[in-house]
C-alpha atoms as a PDB file:
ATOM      1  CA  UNK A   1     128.816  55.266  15.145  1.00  0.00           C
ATOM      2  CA  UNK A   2     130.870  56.007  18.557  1.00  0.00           C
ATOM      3  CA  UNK A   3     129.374  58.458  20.704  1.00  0.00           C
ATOM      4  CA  UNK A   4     131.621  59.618  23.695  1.00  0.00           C
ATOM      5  CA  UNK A   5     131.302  61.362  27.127  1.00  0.00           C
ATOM      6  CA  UNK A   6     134.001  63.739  28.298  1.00  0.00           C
ATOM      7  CA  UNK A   7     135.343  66.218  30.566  1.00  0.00           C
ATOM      8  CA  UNK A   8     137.649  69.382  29.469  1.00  0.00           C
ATOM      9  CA  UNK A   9     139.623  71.353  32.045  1.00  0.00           C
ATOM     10  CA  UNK A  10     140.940  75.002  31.430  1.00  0.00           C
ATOM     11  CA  UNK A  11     144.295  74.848  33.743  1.00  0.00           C
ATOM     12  CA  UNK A  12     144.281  78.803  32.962  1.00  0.00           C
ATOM     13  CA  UNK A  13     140.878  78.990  34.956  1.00  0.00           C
ATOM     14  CA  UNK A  14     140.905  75.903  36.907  1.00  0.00           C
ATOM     15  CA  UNK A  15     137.543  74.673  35.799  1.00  0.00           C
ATOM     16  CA  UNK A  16     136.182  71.572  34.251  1.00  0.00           C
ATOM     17  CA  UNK A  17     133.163  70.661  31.907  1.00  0.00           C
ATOM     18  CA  UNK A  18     131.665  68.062  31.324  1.00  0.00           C
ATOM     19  CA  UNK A  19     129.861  67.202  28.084  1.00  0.00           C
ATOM     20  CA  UNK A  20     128.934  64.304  25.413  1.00  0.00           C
ATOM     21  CA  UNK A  21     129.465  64.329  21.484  1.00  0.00           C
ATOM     22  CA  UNK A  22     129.999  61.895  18.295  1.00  0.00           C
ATOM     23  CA  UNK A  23     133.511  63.353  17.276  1.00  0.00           C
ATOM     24  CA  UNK A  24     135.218  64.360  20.333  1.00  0.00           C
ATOM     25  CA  UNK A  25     138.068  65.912  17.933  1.00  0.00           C
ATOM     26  CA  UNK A  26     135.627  68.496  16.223  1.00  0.00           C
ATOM     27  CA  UNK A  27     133.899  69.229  19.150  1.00  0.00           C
ATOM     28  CA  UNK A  28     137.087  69.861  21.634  1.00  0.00           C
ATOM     29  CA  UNK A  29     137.897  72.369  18.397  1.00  0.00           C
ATOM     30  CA  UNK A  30     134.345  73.921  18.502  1.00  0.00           C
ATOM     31  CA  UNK A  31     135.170  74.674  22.207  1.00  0.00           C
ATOM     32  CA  UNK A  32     138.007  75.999  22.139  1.00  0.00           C
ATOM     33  CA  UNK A  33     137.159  78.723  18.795  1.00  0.00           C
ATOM     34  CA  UNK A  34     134.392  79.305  21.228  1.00  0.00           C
ATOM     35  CA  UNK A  35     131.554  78.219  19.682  1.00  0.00           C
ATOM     36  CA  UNK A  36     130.083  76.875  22.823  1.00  0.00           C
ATOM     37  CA  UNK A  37     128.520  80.149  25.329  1.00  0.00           C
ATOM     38  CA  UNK A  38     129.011  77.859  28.505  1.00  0.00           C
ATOM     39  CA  UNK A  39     132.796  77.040  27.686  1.00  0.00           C
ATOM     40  CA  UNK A  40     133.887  80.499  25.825  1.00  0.00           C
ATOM     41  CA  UNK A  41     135.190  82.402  28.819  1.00  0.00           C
ATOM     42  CA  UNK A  42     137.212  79.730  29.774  1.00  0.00           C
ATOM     43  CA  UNK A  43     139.762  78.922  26.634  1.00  0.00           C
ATOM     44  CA  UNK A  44     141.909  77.202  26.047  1.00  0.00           C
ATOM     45  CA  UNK A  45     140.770  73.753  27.134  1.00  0.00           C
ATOM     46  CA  UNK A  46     142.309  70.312  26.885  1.00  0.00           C
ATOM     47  CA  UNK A  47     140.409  66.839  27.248  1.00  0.00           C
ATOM     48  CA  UNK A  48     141.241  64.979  30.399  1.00  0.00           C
ATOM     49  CA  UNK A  49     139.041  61.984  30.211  1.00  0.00           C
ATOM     50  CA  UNK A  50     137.023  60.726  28.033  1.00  0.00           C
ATOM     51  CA  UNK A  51     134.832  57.332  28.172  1.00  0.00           C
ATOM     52  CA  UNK A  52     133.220  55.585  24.517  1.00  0.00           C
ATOM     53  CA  UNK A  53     129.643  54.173  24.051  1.00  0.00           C
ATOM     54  CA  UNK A  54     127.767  52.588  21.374  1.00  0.00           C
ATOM     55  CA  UNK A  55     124.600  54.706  21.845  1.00  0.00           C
ATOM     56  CA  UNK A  56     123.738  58.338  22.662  1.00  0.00           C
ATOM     57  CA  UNK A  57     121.550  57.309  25.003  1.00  0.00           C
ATOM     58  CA  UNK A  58     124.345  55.902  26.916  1.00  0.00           C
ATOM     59  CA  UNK A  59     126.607  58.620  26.746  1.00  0.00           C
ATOM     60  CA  UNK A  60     124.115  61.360  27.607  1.00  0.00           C
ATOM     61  CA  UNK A  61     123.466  58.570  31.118  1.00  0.00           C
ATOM     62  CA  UNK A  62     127.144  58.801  31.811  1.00  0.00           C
ATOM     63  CA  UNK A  63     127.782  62.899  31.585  1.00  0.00           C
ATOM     64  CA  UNK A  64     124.896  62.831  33.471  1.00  0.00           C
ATOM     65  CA  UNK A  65     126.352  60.710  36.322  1.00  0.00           C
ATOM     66  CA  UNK A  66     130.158  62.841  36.179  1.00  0.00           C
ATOM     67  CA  UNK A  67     127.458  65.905  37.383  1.00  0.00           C
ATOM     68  CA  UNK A  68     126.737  63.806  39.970  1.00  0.00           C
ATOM     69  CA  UNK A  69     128.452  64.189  43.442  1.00  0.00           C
ATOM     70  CA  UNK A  70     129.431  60.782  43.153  1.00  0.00           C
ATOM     71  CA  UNK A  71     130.637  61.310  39.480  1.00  0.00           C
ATOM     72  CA  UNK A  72     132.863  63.929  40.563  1.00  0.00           C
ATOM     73  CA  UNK A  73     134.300  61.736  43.148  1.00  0.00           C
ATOM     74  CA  UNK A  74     134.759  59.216  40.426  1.00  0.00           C
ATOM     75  CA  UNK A  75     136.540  61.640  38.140  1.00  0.00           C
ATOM     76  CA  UNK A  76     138.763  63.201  41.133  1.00  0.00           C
ATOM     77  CA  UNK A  77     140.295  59.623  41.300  1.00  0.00           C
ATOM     78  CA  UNK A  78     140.695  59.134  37.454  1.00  0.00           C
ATOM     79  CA  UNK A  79     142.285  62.583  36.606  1.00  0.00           C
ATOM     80  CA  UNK A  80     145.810  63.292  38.199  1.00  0.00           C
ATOM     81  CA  UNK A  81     146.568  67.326  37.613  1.00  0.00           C
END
């Protein structure tokens, strides 16, 4: 089993999120028929990075760290919009 961390922006709100799941397809689909309170304001979204890990534990680490200030820095240079 794959588990992944990712981060979804909504160009119509200019606003990213940050989150970690097993099946990124489902759950980019669960956000977007706003199933998620946090994200529903802010459809449509669209994934702009995602990273893949072996264990939850890991992925849970690494959305952890894209919170981070440095995380953000680290995204900023990994996502061109």
């Amino acid at each position: 089993m794959s588990y992944f961390s990712y981060v979804l922006y909504s160009a119509k709100y200019t606003r990213f999120y940050k989150g970690h799941c097993e099946d990124l397809t489902e759950r980019l689909k669960q956000h977007n028929h706003g199933h998620t309170k946090s994200t529903k304001p802010f459809i449509p979204w669209e994934i702009v990075y995602f990273e893949e890990f072996e264990t939850r534990e890991e992925a849970v680490k690494r959305e952890i760290y894209f919170k981070t200030a440095a995380g953000r820095r680290f995204l900023k240079n990994k996502i061109a919009l």
